[in-house]
PDB file of N, CA and C in Angstrom:
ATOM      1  N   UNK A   1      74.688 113.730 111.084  1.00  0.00           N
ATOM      2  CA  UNK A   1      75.863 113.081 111.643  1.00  0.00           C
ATOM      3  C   UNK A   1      75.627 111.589 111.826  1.00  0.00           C
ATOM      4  N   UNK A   2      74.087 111.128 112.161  1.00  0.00           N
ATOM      5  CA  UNK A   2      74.212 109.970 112.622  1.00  0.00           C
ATOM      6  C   UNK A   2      73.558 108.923 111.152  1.00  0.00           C
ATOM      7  N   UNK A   3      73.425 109.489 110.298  1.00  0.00           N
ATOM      8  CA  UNK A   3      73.213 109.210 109.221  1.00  0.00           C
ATOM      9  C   UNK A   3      74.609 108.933 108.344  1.00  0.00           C
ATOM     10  N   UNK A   4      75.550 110.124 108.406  1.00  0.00           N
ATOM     11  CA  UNK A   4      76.891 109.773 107.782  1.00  0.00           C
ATOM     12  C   UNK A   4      77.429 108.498 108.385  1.00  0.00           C
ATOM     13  N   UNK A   5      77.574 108.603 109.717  1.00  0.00           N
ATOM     14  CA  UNK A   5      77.961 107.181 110.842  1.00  0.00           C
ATOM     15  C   UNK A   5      77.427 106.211 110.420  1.00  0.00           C
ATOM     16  N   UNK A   6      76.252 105.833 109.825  1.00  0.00           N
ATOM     17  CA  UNK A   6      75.160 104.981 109.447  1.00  0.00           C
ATOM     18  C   UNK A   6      76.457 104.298 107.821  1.00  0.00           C
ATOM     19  N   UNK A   7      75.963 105.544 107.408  1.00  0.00           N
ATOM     20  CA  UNK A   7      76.790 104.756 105.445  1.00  0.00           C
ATOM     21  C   UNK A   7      77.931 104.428 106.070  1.00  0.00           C
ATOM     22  N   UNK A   8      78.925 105.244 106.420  1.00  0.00           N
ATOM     23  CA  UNK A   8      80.561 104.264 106.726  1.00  0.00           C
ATOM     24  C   UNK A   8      80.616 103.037 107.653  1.00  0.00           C
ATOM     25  N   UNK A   9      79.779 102.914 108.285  1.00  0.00           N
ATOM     26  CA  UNK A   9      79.157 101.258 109.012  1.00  0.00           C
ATOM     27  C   UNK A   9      78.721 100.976 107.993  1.00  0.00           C
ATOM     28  N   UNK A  10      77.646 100.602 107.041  1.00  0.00           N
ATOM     29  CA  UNK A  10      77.568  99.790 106.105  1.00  0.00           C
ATOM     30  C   UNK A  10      78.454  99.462 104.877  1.00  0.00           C
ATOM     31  N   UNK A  11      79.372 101.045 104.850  1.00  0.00           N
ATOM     32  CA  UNK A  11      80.556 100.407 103.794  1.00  0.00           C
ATOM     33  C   UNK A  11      81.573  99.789 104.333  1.00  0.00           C
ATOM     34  N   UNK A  12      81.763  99.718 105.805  1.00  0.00           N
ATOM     35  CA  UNK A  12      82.679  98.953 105.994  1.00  0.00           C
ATOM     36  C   UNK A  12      82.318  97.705 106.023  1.00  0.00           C
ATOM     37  N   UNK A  13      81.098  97.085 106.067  1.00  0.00           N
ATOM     38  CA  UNK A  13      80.686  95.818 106.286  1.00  0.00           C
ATOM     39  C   UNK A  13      80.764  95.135 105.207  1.00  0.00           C
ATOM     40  N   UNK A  14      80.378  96.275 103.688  1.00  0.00           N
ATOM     41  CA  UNK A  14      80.669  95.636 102.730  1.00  0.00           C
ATOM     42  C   UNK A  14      81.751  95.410 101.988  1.00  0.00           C
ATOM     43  N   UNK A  15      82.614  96.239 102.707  1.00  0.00           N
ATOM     44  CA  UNK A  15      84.097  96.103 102.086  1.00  0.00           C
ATOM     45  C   UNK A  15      84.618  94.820 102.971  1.00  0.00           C
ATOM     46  N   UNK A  16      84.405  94.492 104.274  1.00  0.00           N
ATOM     47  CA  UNK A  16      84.914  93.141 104.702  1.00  0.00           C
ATOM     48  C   UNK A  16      83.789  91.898 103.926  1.00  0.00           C
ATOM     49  N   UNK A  17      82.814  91.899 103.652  1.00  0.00           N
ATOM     50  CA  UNK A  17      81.726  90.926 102.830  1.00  0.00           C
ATOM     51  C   UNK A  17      82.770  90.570 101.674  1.00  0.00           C
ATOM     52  N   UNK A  18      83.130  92.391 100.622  1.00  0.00           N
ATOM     53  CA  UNK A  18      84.236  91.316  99.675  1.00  0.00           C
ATOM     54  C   UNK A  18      85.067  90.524  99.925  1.00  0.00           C
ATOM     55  N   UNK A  19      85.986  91.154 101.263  1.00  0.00           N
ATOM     56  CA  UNK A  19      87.105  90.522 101.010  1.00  0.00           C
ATOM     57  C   UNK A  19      86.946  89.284 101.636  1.00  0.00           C
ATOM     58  N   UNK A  20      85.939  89.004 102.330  1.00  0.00           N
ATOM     59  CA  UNK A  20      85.543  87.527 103.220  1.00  0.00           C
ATOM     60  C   UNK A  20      85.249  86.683 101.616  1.00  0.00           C
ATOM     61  N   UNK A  21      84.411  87.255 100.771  1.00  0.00           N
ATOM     62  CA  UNK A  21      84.230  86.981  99.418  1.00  0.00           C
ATOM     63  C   UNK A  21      85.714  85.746  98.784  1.00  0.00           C
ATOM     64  N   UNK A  22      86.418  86.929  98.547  1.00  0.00           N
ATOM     65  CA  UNK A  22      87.555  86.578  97.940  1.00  0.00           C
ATOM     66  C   UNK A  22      88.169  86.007  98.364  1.00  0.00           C
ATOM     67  N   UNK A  23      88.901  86.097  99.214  1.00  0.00           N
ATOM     68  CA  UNK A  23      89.227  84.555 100.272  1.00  0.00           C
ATOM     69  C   UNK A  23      88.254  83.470 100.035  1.00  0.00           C
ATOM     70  N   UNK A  24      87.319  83.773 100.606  1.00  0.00           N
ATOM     71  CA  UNK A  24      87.131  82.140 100.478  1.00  0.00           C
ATOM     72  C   UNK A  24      87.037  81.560  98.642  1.00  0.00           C
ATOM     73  N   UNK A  25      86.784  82.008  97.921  1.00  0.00           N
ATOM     74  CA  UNK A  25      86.790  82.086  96.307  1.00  0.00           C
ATOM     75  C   UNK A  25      88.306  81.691  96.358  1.00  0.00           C
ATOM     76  N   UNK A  26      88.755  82.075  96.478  1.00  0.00           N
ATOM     77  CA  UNK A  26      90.885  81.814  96.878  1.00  0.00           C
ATOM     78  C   UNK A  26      90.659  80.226  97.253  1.00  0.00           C
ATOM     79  N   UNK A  27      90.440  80.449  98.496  1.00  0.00           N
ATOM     80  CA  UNK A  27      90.280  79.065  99.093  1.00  0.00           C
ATOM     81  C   UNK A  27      89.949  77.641  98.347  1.00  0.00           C
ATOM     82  N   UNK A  28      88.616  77.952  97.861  1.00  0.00           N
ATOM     83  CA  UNK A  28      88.146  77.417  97.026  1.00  0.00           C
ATOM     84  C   UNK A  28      88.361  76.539  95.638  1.00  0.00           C
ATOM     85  N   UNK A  29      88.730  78.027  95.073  1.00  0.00           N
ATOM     86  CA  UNK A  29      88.912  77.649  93.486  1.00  0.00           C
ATOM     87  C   UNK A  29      90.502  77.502  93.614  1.00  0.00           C
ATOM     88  N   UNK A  30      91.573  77.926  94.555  1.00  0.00           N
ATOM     89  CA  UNK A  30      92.817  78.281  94.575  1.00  0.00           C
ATOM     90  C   UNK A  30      93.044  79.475  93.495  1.00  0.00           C
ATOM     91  N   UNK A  31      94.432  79.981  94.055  1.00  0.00           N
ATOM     92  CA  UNK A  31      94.752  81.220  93.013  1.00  0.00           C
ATOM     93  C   UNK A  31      94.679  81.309  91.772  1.00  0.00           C
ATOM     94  N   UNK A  32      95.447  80.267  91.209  1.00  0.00           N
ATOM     95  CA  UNK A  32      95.712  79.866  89.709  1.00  0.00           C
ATOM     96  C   UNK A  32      94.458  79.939  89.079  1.00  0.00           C
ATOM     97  N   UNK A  33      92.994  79.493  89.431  1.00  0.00           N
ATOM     98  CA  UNK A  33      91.835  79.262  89.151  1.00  0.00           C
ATOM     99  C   UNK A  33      91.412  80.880  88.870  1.00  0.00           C
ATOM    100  N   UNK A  34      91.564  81.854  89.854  1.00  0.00           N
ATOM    101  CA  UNK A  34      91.076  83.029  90.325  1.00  0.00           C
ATOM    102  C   UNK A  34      91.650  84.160  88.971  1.00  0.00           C
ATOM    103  N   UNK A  35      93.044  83.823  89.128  1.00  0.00           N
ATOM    104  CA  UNK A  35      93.658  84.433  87.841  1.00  0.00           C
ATOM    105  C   UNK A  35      93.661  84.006  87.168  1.00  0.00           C
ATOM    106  N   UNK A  36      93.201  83.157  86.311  1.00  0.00           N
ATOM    107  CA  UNK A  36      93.282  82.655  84.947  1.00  0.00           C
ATOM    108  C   UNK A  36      91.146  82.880  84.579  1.00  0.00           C
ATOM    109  N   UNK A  37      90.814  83.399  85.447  1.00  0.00           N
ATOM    110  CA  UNK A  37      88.935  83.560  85.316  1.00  0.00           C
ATOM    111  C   UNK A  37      88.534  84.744  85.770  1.00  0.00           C
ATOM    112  N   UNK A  38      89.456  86.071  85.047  1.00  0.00           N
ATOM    113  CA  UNK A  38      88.988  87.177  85.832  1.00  0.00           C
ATOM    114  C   UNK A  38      87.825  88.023  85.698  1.00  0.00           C
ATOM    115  N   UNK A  39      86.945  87.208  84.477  1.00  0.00           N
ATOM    116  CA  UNK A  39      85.392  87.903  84.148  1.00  0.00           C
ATOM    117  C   UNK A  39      84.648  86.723  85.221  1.00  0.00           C
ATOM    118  N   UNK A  40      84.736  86.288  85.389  1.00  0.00           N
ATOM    119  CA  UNK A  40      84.233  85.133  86.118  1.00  0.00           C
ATOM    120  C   UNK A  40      84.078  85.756  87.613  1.00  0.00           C
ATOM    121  N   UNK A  41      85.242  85.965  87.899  1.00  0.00           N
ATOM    122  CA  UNK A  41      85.865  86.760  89.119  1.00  0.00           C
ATOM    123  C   UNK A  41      84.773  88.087  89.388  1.00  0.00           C
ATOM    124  N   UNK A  42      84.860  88.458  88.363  1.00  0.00           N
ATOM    125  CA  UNK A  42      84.430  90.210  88.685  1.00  0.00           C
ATOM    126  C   UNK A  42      82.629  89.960  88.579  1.00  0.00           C
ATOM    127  N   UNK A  43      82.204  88.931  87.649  1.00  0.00           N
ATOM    128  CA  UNK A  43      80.671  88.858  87.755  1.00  0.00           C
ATOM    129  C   UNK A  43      80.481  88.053  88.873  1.00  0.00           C
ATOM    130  N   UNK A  44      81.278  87.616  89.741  1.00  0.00           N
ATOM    131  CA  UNK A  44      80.750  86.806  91.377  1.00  0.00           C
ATOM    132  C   UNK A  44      80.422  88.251  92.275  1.00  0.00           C
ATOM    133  N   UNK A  45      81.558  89.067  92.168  1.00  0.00           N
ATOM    134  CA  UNK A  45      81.938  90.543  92.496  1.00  0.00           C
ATOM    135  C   UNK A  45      80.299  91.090  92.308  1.00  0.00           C
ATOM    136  N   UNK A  46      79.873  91.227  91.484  1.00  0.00           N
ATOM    137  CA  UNK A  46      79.065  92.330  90.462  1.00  0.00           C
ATOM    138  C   UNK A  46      77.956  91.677  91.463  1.00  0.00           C
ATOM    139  N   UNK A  47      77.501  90.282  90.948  1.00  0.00           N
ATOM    140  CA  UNK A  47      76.258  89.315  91.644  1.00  0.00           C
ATOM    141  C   UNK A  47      76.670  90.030  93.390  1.00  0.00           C
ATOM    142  N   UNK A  48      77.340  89.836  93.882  1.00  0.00           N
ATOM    143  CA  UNK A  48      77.428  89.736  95.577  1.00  0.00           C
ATOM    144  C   UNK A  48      77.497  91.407  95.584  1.00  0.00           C
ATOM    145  N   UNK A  49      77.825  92.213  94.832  1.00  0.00           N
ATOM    146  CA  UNK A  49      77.588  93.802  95.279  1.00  0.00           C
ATOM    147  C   UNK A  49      76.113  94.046  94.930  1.00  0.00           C
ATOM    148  N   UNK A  50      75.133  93.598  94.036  1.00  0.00           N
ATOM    149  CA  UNK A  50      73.948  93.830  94.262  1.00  0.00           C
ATOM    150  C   UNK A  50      73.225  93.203  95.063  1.00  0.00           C
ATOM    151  N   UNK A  51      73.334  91.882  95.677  1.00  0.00           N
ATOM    152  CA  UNK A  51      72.801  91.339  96.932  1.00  0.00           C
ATOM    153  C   UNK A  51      73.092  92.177  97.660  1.00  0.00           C
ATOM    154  N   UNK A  52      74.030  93.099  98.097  1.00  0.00           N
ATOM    155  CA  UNK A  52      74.207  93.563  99.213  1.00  0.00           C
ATOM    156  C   UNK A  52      73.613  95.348  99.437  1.00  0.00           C
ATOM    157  N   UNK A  53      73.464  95.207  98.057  1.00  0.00           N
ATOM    158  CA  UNK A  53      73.032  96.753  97.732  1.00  0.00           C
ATOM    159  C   UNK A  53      71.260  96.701  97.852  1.00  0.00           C
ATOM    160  N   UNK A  54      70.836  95.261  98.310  1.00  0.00           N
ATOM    161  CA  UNK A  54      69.727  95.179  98.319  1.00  0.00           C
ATOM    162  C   UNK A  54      69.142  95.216  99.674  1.00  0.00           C
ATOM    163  N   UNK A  55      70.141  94.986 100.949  1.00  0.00           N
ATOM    164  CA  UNK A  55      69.647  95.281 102.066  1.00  0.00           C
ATOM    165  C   UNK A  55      69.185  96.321 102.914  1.00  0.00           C
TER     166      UNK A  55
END
């Protein structure tokens, strides 16, 4: 039980990590930038889900 409790605390942390991600990438690059670079997009994605898969 306190092991299941354990993974859905860390997936929720990493599901707010993306979206803190993407926003600021938004912010950043602005939208137009974001959609017009969506391999770009998804390998920032890819890079920041294995940093996080590393903790």
């Amino acid at each position: 039980m306190i092991q299941n409790t354990l993974l859905v605390i860390k997936l929720l942390i990493k599901i707010h990590n993306y979206e803190y991600v993407m926003e600021d990438l938004k912010r950043i690059k602005r939208n137009n930038w974001v959609a017009k670079h969506p391999d770009t997009v998804q390998n920032i994605y890819a890079a920041f889900g294995w940093i996080l898969s590393k903790r």
